[in-house]
PDB file of N, CA and C in Angstrom:
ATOM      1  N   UNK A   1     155.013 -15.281 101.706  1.00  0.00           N
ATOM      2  CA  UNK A   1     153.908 -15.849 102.456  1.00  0.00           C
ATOM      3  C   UNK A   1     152.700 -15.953 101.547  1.00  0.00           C
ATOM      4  N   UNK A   2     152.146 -16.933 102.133  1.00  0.00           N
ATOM      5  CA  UNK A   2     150.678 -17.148 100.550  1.00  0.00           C
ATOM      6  C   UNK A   2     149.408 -16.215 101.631  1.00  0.00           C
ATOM      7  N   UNK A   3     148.543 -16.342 100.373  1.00  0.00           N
ATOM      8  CA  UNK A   3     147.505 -14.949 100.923  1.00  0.00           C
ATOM      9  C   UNK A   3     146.758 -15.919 102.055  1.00  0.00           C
ATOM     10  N   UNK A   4     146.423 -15.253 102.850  1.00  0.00           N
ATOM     11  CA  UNK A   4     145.045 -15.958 103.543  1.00  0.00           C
ATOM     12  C   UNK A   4     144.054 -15.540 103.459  1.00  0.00           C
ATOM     13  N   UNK A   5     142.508 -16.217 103.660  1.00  0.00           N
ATOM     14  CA  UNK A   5     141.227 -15.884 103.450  1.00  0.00           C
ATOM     15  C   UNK A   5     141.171 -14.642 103.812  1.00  0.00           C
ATOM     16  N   UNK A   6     139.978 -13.899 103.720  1.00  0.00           N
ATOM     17  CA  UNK A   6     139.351 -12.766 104.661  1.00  0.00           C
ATOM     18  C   UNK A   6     139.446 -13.232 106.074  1.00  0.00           C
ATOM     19  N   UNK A   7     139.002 -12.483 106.915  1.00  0.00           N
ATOM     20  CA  UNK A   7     138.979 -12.704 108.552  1.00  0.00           C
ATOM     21  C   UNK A   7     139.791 -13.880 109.004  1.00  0.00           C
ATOM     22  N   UNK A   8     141.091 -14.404 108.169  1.00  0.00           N
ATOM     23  CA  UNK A   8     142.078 -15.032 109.298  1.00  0.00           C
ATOM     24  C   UNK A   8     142.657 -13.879 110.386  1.00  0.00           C
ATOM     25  N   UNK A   9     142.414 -14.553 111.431  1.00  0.00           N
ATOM     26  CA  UNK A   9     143.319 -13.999 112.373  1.00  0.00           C
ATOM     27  C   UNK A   9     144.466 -14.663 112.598  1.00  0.00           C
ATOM     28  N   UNK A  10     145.685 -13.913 113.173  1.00  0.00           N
ATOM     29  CA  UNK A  10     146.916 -14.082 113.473  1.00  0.00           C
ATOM     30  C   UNK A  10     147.550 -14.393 114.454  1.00  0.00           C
ATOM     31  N   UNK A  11     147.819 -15.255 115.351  1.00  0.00           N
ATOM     32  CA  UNK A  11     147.815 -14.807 116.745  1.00  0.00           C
ATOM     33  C   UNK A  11     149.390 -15.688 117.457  1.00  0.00           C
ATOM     34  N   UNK A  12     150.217 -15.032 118.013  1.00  0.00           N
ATOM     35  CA  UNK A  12     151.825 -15.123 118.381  1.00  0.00           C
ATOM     36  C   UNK A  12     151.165 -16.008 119.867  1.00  0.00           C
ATOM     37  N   UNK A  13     151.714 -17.645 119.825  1.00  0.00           N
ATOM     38  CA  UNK A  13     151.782 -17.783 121.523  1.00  0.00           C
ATOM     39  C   UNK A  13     152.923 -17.258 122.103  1.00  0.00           C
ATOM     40  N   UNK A  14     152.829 -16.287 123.126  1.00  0.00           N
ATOM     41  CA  UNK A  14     153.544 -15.303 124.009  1.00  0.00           C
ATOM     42  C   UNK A  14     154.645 -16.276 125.031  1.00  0.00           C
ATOM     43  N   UNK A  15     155.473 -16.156 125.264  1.00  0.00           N
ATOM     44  CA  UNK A  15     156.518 -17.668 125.968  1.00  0.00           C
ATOM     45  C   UNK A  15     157.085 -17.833 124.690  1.00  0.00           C
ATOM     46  N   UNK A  16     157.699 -19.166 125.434  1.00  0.00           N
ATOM     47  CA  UNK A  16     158.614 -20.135 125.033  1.00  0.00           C
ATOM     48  C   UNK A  16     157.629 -21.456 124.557  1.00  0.00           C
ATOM     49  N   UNK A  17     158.068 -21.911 123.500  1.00  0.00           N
ATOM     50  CA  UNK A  17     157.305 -23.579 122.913  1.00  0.00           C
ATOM     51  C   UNK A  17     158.223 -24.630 122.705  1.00  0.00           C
ATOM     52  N   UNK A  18     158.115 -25.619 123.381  1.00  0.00           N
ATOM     53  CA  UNK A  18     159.337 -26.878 122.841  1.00  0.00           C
ATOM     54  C   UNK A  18     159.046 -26.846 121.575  1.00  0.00           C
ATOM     55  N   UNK A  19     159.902 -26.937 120.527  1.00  0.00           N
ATOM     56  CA  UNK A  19     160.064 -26.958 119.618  1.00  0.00           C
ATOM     57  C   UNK A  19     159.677 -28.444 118.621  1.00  0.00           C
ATOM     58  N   UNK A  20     160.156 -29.666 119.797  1.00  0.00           N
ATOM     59  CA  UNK A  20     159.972 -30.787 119.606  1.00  0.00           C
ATOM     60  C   UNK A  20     158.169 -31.527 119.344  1.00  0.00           C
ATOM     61  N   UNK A  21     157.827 -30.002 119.479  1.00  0.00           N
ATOM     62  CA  UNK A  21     156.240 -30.433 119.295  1.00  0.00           C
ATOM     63  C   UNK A  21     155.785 -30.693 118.088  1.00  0.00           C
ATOM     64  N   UNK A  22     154.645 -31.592 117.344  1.00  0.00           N
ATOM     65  CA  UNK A  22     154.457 -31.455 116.053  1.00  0.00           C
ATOM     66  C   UNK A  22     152.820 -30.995 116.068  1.00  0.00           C
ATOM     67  N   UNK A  23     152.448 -31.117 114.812  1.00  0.00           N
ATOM     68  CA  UNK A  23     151.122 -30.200 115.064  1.00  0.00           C
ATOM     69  C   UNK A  23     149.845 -30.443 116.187  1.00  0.00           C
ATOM     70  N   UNK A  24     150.020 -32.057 116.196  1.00  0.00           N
ATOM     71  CA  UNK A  24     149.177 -32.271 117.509  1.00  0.00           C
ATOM     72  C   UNK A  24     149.587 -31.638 118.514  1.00  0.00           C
ATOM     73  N   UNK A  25     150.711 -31.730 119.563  1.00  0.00           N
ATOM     74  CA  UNK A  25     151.014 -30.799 120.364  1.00  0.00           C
ATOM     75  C   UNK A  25     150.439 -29.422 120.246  1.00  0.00           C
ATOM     76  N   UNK A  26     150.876 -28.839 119.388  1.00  0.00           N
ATOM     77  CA  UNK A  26     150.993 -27.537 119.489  1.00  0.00           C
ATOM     78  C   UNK A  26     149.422 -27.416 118.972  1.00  0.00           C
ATOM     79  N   UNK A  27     148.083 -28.295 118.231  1.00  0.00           N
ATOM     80  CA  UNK A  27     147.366 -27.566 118.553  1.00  0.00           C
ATOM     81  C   UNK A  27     146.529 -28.222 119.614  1.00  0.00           C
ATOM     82  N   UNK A  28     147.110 -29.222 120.781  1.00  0.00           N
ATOM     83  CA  UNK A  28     146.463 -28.968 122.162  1.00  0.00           C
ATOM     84  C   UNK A  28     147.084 -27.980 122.703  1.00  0.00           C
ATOM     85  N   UNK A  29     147.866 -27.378 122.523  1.00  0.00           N
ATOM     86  CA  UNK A  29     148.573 -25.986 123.385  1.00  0.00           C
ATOM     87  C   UNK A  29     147.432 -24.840 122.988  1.00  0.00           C
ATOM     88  N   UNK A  30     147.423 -24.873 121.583  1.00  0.00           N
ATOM     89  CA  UNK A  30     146.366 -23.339 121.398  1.00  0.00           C
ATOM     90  C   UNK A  30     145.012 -24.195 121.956  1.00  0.00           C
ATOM     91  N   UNK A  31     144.543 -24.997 122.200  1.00  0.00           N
ATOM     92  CA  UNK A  31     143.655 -25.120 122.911  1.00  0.00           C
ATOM     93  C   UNK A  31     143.155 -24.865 123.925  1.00  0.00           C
ATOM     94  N   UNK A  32     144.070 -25.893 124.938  1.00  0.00           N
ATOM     95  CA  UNK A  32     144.643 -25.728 126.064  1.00  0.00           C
ATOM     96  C   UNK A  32     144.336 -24.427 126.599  1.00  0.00           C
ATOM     97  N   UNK A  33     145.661 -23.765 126.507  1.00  0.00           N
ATOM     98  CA  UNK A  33     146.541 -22.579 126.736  1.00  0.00           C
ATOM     99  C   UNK A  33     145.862 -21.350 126.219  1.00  0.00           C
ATOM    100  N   UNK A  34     145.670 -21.579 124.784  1.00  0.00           N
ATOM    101  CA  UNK A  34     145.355 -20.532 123.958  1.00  0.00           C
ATOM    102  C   UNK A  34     144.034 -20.243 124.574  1.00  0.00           C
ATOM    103  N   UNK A  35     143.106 -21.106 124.755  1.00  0.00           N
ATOM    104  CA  UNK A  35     141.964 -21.115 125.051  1.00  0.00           C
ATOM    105  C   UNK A  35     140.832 -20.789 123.437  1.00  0.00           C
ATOM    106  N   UNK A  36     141.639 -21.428 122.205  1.00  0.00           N
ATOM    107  CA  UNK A  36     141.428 -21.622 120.474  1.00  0.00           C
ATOM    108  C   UNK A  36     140.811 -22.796 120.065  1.00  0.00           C
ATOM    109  N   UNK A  37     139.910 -22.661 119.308  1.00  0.00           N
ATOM    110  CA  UNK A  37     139.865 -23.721 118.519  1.00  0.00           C
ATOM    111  C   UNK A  37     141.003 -24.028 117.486  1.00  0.00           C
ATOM    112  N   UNK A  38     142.157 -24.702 117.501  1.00  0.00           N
ATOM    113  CA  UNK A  38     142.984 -24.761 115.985  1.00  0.00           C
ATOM    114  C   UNK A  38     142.319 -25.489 114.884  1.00  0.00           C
ATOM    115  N   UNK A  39     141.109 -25.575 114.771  1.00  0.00           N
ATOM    116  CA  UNK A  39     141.044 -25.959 113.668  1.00  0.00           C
ATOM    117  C   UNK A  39     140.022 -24.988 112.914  1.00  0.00           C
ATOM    118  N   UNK A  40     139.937 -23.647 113.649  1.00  0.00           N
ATOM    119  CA  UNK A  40     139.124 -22.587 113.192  1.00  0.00           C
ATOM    120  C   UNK A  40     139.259 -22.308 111.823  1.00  0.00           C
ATOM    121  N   UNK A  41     140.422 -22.013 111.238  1.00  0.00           N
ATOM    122  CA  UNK A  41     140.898 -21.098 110.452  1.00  0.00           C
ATOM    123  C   UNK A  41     141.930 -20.515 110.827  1.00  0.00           C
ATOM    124  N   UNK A  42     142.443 -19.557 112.073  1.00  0.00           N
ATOM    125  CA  UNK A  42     143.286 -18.952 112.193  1.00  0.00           C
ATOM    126  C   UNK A  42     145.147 -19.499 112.266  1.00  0.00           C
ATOM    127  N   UNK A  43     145.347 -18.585 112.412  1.00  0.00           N
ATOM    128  CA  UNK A  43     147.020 -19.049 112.268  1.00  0.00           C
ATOM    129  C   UNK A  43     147.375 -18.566 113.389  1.00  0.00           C
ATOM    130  N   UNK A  44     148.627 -19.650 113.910  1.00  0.00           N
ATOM    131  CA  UNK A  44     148.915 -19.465 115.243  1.00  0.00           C
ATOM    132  C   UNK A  44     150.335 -19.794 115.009  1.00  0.00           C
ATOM    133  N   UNK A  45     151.199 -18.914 115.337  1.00  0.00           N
ATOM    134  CA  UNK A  45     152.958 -19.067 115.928  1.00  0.00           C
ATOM    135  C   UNK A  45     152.984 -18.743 116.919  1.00  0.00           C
ATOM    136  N   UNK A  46     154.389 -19.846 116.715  1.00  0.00           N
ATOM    137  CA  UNK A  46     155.365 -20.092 118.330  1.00  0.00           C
ATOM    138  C   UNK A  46     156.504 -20.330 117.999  1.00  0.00           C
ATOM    139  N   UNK A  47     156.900 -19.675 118.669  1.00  0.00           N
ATOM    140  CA  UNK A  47     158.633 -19.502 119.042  1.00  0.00           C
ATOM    141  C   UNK A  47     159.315 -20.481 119.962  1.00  0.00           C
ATOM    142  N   UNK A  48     160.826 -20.998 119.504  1.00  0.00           N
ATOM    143  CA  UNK A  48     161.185 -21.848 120.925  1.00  0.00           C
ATOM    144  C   UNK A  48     162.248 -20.948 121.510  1.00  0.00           C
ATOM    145  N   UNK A  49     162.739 -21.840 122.236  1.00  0.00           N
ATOM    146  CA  UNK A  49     163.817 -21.166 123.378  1.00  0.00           C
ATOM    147  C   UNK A  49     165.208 -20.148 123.214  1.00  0.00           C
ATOM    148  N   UNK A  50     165.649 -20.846 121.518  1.00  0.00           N
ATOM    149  CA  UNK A  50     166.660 -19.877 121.606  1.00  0.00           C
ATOM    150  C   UNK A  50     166.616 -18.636 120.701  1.00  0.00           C
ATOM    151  N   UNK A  51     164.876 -19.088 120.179  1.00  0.00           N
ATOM    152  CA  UNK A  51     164.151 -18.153 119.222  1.00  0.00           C
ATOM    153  C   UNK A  51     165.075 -17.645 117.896  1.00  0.00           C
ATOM    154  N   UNK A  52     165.594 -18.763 117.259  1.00  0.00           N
ATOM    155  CA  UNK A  52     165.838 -18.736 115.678  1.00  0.00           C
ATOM    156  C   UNK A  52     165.073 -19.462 115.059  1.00  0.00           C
ATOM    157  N   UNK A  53     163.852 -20.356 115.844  1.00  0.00           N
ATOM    158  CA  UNK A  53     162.836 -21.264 115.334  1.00  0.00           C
ATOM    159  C   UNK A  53     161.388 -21.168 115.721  1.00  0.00           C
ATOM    160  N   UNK A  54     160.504 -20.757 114.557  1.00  0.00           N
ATOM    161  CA  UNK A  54     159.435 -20.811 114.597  1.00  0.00           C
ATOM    162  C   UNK A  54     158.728 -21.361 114.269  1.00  0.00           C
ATOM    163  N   UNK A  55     157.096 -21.950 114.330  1.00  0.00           N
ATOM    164  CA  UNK A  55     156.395 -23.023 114.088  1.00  0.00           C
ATOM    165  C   UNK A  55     155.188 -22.359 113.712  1.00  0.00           C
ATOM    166  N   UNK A  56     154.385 -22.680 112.371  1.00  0.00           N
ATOM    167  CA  UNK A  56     153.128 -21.682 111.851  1.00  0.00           C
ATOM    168  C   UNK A  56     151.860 -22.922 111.606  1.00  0.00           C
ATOM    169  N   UNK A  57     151.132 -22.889 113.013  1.00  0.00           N
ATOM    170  CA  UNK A  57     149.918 -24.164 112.764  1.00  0.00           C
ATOM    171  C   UNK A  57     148.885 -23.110 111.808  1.00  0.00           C
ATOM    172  N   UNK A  58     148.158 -23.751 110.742  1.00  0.00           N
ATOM    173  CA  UNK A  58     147.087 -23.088 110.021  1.00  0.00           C
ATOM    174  C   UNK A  58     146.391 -24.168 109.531  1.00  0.00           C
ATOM    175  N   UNK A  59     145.198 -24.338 110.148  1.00  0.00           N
ATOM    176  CA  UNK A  59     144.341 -25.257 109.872  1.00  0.00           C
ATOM    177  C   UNK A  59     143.243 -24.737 108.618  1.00  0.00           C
ATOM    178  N   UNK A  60     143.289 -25.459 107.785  1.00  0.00           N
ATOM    179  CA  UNK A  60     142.227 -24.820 106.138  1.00  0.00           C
ATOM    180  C   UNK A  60     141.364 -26.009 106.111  1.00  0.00           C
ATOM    181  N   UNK A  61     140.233 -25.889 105.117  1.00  0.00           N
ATOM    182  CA  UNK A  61     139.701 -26.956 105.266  1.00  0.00           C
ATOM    183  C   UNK A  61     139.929 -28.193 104.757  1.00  0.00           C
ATOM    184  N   UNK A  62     140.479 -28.200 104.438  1.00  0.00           N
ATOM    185  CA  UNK A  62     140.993 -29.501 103.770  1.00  0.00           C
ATOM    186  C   UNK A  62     142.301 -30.218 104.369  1.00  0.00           C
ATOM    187  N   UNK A  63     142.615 -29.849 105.404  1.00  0.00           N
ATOM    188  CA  UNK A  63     143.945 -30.484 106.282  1.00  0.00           C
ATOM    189  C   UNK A  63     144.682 -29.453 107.236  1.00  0.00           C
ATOM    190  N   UNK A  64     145.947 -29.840 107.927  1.00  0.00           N
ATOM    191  CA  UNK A  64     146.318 -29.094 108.787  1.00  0.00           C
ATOM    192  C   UNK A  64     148.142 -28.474 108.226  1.00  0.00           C
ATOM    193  N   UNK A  65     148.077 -27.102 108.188  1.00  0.00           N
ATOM    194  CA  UNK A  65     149.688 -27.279 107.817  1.00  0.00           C
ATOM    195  C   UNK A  65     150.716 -26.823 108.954  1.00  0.00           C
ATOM    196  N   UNK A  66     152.021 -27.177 108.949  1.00  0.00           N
ATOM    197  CA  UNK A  66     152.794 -26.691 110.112  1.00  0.00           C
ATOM    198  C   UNK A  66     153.791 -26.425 109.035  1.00  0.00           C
ATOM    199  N   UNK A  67     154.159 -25.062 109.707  1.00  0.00           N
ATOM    200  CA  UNK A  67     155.417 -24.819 108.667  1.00  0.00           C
ATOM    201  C   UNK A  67     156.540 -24.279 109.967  1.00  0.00           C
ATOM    202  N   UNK A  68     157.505 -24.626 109.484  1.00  0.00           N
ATOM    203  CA  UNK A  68     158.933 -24.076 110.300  1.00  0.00           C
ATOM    204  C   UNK A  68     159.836 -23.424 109.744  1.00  0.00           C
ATOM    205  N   UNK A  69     160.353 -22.102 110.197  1.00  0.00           N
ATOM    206  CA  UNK A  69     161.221 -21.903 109.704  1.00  0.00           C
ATOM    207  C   UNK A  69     162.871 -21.007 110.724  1.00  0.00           C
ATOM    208  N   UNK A  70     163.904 -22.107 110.565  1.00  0.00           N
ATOM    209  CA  UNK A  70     164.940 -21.211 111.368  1.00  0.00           C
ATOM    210  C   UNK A  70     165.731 -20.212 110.652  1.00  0.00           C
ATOM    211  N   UNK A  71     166.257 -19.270 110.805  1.00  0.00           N
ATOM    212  CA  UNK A  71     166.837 -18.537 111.015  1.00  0.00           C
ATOM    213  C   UNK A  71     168.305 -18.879 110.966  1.00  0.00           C
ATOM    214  N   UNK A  72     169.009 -18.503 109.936  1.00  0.00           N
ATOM    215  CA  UNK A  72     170.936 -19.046 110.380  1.00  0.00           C
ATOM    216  C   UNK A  72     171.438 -17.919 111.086  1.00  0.00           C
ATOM    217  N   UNK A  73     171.177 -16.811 111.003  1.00  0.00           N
ATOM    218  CA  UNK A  73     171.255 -16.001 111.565  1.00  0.00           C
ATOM    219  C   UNK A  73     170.160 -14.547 112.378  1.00  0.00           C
ATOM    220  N   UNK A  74     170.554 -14.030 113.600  1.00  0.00           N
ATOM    221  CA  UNK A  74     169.470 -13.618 114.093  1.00  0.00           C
ATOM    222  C   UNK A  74     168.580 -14.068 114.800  1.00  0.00           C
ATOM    223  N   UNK A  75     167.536 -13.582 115.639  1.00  0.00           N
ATOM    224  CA  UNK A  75     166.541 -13.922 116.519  1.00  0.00           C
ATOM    225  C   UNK A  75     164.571 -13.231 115.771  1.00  0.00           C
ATOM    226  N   UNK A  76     163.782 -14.140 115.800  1.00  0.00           N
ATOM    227  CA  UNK A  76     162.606 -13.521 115.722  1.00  0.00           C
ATOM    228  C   UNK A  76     161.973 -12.599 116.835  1.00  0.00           C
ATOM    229  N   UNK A  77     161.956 -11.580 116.342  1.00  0.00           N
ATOM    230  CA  UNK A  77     161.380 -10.669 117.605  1.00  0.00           C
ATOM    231  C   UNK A  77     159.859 -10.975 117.847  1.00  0.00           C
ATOM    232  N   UNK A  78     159.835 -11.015 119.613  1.00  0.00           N
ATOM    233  CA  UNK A  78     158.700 -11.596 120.230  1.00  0.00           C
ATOM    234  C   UNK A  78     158.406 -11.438 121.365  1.00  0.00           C
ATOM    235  N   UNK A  79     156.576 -10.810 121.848  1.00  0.00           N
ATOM    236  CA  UNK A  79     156.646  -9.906 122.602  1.00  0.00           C
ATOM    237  C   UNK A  79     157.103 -10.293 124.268  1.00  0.00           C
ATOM    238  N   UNK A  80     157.112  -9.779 125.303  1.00  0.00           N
ATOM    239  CA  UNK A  80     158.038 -10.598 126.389  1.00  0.00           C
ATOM    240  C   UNK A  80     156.655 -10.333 127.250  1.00  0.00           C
ATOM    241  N   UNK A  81     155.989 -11.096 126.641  1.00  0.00           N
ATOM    242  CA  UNK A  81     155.172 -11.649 128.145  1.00  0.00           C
ATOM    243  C   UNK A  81     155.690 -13.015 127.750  1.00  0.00           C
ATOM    244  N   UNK A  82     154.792 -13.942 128.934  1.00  0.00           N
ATOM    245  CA  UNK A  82     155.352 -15.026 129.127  1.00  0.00           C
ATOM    246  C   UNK A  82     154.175 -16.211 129.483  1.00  0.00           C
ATOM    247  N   UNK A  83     152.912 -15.310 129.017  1.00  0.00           N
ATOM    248  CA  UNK A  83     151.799 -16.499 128.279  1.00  0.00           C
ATOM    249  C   UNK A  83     150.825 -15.612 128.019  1.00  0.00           C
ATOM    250  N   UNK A  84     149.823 -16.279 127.365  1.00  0.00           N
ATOM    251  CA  UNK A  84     148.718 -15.679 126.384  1.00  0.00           C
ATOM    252  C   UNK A  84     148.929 -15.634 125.171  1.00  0.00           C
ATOM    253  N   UNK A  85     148.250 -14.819 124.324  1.00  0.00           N
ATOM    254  CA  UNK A  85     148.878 -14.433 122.709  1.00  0.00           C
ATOM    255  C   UNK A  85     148.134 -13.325 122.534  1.00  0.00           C
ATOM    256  N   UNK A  86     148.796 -12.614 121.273  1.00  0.00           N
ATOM    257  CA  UNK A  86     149.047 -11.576 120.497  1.00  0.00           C
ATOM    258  C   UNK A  86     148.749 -11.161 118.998  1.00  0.00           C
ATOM    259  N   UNK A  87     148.034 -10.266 119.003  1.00  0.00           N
ATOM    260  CA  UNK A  87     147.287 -10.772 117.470  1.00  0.00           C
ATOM    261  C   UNK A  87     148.362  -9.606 116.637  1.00  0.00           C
ATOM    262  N   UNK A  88     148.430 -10.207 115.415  1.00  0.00           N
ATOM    263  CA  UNK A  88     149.176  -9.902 114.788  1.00  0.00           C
ATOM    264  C   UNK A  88     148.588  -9.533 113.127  1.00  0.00           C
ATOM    265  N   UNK A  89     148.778  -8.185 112.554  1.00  0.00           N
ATOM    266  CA  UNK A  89     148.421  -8.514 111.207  1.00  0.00           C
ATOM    267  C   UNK A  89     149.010  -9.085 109.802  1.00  0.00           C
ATOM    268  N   UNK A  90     148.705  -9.609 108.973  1.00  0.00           N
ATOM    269  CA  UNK A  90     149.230 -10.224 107.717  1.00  0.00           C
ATOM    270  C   UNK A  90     150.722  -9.559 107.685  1.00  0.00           C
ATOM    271  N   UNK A  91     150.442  -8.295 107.237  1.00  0.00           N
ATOM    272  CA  UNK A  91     151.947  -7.323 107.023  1.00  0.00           C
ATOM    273  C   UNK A  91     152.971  -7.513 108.205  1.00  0.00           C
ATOM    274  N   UNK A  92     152.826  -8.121 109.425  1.00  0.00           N
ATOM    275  CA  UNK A  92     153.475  -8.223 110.881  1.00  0.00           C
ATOM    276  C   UNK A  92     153.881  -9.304 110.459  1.00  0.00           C
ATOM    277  N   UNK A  93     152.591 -10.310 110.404  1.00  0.00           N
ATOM    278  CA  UNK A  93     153.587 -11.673 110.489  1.00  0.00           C
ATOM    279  C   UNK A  93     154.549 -12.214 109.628  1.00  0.00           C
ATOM    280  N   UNK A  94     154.670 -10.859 107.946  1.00  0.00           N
ATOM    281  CA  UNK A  94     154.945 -11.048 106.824  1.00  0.00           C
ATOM    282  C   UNK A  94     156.772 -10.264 107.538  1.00  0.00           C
ATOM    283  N   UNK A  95     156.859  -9.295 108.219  1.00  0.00           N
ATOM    284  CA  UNK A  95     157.909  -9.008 109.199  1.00  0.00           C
ATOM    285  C   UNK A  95     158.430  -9.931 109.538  1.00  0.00           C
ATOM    286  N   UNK A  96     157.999 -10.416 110.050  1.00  0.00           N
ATOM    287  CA  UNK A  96     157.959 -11.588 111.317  1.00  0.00           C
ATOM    288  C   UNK A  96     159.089 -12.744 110.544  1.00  0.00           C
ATOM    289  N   UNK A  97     158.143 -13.149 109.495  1.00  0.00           N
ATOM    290  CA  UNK A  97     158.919 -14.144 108.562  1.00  0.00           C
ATOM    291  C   UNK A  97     160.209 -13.665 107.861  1.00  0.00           C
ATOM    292  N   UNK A  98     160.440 -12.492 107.970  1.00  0.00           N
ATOM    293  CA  UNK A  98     161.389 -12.255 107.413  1.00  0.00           C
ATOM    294  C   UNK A  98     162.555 -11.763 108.926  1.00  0.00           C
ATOM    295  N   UNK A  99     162.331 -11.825 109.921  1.00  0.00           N
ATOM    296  CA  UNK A  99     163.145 -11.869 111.008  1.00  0.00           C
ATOM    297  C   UNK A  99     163.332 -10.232 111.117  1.00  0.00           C
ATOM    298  N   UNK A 100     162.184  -9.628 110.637  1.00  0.00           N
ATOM    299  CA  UNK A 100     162.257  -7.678 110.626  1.00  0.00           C
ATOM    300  C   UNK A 100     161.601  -7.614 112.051  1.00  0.00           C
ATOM    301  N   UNK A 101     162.093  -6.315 112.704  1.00  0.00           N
ATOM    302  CA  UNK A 101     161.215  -6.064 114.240  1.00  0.00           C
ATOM    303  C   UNK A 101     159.687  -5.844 113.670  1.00  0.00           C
ATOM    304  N   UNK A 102     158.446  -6.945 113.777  1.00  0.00           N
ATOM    305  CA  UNK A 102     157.483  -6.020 113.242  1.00  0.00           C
ATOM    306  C   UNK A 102     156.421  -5.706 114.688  1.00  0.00           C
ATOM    307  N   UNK A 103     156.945  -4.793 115.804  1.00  0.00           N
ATOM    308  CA  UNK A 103     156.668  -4.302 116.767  1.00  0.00           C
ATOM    309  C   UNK A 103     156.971  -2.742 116.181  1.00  0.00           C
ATOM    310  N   UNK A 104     158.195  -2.281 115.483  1.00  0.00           N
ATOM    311  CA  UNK A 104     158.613  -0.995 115.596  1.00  0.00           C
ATOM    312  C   UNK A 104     159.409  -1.019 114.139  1.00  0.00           C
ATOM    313  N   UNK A 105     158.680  -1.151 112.832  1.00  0.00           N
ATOM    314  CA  UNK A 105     159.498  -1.014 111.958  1.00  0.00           C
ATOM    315  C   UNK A 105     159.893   0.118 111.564  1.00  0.00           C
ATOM    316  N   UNK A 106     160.884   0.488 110.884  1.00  0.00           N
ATOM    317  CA  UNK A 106     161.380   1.517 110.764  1.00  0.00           C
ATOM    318  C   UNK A 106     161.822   1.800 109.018  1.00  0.00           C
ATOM    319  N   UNK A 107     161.143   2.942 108.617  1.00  0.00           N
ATOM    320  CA  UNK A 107     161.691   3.363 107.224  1.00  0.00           C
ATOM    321  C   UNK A 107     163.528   3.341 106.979  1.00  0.00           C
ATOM    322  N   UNK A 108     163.763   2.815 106.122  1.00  0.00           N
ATOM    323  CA  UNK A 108     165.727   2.961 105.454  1.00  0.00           C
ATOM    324  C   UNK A 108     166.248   4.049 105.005  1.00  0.00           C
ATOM    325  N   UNK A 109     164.833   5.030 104.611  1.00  0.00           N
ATOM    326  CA  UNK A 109     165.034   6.045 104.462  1.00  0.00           C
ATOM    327  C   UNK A 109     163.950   6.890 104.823  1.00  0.00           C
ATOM    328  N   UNK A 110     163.940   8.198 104.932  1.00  0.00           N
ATOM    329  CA  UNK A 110     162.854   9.152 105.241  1.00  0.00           C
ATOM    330  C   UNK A 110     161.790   9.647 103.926  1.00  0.00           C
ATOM    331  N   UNK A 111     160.365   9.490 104.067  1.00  0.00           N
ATOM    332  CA  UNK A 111     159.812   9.415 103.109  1.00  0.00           C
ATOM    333  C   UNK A 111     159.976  11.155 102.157  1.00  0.00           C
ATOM    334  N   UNK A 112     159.642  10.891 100.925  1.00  0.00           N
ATOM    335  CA  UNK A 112     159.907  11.702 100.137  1.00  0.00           C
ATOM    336  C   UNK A 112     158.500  13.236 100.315  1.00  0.00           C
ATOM    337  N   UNK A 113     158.847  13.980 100.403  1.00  0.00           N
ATOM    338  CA  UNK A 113     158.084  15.592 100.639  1.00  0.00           C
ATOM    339  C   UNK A 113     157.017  15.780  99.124  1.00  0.00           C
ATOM    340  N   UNK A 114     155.565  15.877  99.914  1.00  0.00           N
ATOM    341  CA  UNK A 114     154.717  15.394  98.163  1.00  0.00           C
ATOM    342  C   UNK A 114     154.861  17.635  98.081  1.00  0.00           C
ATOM    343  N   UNK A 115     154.867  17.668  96.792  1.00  0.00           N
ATOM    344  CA  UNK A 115     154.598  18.840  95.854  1.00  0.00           C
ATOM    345  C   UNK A 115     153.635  19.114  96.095  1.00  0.00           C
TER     346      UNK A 115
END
């Protein structure tokens, strides 16, 4: 994931998103819905229905980007309400992109005992 400014915020739309949306859609939805400006700065994902596909609006100043990315295998974990959104930090959504639970991550191993 590339760095973002200081004070981007992060924020998960909570539901389901047709997928078939392209960035106009989806940023009258964080409008809309979100009750956002999308062309703030912040970054906004959405998930669709069978949730192996996600959609990342981030408006910078110089244009708008949408990035997608599915999943061949697995589901993105995502929280179960069923509208609003969810703020999320860099290291979460950096989870997130990698299809890790980042609600409840968990060490692979148990950390090491300091001297």
């Amino acid at each position: 994931m590339m760095g973002l400014p200081a004070g981007t915020r992060i924020w998960l739309a909570a539901g389901v998103t047709d997928m078939r949306s392209g960035m106009n859609g989806l940023a009258a939805k964080v409008q809309m819905t979100l009750l956002e400006d999308p062309l703030a700065g912040h970054v906004f994902v959405f998930r669709g229905k069978r949730g192996n596909v996600i959609k990342v609006l981030w408006a910078t100043s110089d244009g708008v980007c949408l990035l997608i990315k599915r999943l061949e295998r697995g589901r993105f974990v995502w929280p179960q309400a069923s509208a609003g959104k969810v703020h999320l930090t860099q290291a979460q959504l950096s989870m997130l992109l990698e299809g890790i639970n980042w609600k409840q991550p968990e060490r692979t191993w148990p950390p090491m005992a300091l001297l």
